[in-house]
Protein backbone atom coordinates (compact mmCIF):
# COMPACT_ATOMS: atom_id res chain seq x y z
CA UNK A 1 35.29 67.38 1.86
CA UNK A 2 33.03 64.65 1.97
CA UNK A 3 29.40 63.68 1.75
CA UNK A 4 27.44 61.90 3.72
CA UNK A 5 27.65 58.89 1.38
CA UNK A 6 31.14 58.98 1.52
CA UNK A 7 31.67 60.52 -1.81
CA UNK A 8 33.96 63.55 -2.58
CA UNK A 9 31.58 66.55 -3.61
CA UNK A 10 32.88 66.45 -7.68
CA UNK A 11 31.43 63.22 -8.09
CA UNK A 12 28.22 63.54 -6.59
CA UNK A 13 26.99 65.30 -9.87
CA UNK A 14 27.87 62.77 -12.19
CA UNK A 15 26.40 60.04 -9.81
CA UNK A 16 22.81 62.15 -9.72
CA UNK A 17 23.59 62.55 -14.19
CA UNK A 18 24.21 58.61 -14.00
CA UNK A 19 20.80 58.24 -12.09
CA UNK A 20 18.91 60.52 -13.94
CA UNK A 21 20.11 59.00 -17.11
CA UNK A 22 19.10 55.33 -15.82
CA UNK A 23 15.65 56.48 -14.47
CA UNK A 24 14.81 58.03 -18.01
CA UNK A 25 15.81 55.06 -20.11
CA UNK A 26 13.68 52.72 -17.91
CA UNK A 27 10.86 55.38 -18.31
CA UNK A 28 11.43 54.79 -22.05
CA UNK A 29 11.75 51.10 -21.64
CA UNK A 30 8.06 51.05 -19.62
CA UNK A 31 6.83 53.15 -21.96
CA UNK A 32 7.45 51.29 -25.25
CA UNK A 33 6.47 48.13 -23.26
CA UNK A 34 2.99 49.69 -22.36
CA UNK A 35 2.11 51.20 -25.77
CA UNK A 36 2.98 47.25 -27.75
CA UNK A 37 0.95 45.49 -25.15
CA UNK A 38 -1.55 48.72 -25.73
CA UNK A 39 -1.88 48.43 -28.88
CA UNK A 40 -2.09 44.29 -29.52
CA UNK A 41 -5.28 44.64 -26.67
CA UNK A 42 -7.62 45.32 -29.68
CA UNK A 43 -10.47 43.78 -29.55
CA UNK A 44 -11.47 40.41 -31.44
CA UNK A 45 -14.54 39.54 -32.03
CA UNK A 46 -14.61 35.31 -32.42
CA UNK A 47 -17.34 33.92 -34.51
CA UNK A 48 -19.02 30.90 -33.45
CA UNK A 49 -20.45 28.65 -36.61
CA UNK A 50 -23.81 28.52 -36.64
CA UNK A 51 -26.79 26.67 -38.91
CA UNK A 52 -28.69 27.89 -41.53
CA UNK A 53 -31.85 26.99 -39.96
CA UNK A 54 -30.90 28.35 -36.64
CA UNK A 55 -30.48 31.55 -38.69
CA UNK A 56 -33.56 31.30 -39.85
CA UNK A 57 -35.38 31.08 -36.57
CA UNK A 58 -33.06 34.00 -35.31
CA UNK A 59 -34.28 36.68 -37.72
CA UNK A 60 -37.88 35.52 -36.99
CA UNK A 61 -37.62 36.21 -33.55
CA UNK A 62 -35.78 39.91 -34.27
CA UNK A 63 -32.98 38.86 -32.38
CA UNK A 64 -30.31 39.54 -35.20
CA UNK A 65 -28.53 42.70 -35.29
CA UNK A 66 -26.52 42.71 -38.42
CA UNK A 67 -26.03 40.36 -41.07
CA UNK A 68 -22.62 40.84 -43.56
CA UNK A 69 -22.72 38.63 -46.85
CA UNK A 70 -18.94 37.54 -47.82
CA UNK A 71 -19.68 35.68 -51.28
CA UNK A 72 -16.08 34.89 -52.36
CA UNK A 73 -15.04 32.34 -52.30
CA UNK A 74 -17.78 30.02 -52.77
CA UNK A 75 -19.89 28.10 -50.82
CA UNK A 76 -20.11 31.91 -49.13
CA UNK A 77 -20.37 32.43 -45.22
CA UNK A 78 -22.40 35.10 -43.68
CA UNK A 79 -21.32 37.06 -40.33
CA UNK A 80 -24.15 37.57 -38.20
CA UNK A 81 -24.25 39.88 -34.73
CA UNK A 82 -26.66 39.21 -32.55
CA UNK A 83 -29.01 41.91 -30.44
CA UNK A 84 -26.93 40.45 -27.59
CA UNK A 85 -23.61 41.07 -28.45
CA UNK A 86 -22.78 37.55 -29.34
CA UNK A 87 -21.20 36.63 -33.34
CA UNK A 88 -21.85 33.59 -35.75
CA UNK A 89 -20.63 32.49 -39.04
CA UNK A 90 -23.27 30.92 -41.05
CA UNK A 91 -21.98 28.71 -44.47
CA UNK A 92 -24.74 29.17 -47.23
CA UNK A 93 -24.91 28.01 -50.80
CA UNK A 94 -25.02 31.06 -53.36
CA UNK A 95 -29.17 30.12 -54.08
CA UNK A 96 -29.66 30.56 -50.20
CA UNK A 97 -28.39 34.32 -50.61
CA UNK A 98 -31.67 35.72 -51.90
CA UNK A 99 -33.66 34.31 -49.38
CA UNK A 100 -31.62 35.38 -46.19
CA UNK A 101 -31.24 39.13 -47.86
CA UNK A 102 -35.26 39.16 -48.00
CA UNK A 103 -36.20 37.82 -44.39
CA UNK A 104 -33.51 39.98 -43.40
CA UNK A 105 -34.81 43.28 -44.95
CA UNK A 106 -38.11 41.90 -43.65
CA UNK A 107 -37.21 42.11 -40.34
CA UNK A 108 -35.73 45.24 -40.80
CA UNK A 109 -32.04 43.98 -40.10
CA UNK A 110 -29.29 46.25 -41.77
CA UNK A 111 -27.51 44.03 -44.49
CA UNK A 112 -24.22 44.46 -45.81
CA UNK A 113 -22.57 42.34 -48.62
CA UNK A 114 -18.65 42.50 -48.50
CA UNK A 115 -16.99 42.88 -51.59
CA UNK A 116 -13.37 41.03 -52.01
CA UNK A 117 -10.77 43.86 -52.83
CA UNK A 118 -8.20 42.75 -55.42
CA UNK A 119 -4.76 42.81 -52.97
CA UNK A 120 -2.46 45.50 -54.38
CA UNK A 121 0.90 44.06 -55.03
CA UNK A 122 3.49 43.66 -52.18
CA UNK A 123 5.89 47.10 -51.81
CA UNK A 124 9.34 46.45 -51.43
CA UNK A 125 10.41 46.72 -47.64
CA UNK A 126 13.50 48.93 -48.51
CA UNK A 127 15.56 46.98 -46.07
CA UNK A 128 13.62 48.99 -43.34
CA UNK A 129 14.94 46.62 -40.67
CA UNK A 130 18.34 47.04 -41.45
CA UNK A 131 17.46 50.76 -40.83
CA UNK A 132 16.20 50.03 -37.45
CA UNK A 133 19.24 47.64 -36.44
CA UNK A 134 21.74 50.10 -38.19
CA UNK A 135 19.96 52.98 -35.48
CA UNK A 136 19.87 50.91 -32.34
CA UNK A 137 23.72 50.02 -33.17
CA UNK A 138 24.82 53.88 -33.90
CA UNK A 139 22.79 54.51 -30.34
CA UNK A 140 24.18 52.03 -28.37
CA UNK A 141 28.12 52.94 -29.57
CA UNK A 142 27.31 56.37 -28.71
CA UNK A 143 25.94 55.29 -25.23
CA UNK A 144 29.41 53.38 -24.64
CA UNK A 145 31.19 55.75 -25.32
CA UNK A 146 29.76 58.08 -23.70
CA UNK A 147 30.11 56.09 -20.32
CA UNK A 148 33.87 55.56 -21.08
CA UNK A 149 34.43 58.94 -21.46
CA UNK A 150 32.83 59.74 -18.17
CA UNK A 151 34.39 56.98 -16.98
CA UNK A 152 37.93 58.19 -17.75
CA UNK A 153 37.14 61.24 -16.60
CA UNK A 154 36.61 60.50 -13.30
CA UNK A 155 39.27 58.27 -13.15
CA UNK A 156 41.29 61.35 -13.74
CA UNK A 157 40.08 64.07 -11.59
CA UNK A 158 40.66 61.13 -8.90
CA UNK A 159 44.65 60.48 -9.73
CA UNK A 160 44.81 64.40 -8.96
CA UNK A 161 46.39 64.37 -12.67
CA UNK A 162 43.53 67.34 -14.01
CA UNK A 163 43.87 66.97 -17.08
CA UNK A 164 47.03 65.86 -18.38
CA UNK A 165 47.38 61.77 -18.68
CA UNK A 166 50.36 60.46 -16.41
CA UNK A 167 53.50 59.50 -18.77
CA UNK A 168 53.33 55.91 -20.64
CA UNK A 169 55.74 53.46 -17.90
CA UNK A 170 59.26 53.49 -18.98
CA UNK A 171 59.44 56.93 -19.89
CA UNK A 172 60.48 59.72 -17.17
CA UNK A 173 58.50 62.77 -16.34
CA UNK A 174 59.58 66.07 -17.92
């Protein structure tokens, strides 16, 4: 009997398994996409440079936010966020430090002076990649053959032959 698609009814099962299969890994596919592009959407904040003696006349005015100190390595720079969302970099000497702490605490601007963490030393990767390329391989063989064996399958329920192969050419029937 056949289907409106022209099918016989025993395949129309695997065909909707087939489809079902291809509509789930292009969920996953979409998926991973979204979440990378997701997560490298973070925001950056870009600091423009700015002059000491524009600094200056910005915490006199109280229009300065937040001032971070990053000493190391010398001549230090200072990040500074403005009431009005925007970000400057300011390169002082180490004598100037004093001076922009106390205007700062004058104006009542919250002051923060980064300390430089010593970087722990690098931990091996333990060949994680090859982990990763060794999985995707073992996945994708499985896939394959997976579809061949559906493949042959069908191939067989159509030569009528159920489950026994036909015999190898050359050789008679028994």
């Amino acid at each position: 009997m056949a289907q409106a698609s022209g099918l016989p009814d025993r395949l129309s099962p695997v065909i909707r398994a087939m489809k079902t299969v291809r509509v789930l890994l292009l969920g996953l596919a979409l998926t991973l996409a979204l979440g990378v592009a997701g997560a490298s959407a973070a925001t950056v904040i870009h600091f423009q440079p700015e002059s000491t003696s524009a600094l200056t006349v910005q915490l006199h005015h109280h229009e300065v936010h937040a001032l971070t100190f990053h000493p190391a390595p010398a001549p230090g720079h200072l990040h500074v966020s403005m009431s009005d969302g925007r970000h400057f970099t300011v390169v002082y000497a180490a004598a100037e430090e004093a001076k922009f702490v106390a205007l700062a605490r004058a104006d009542g601007t919250p002051v923060t002076v980064a300390v430089a963490k010593p970087k722990a030393a690098a931990k091996p990767a333990h060949h994680t990649l090859r982990y990763v390329a060794g999985g995707i391989l073992v996945l994708v063989i499985v896939v394959v053959a997976a579809v061949l064996l559906v493949d042959r399958r069908r191939k067989l329920s159509e030569e009528g032959g159920g489950g026994t192969p036909p015999p190898a050419p050359g050789q008679s029937a028994p």
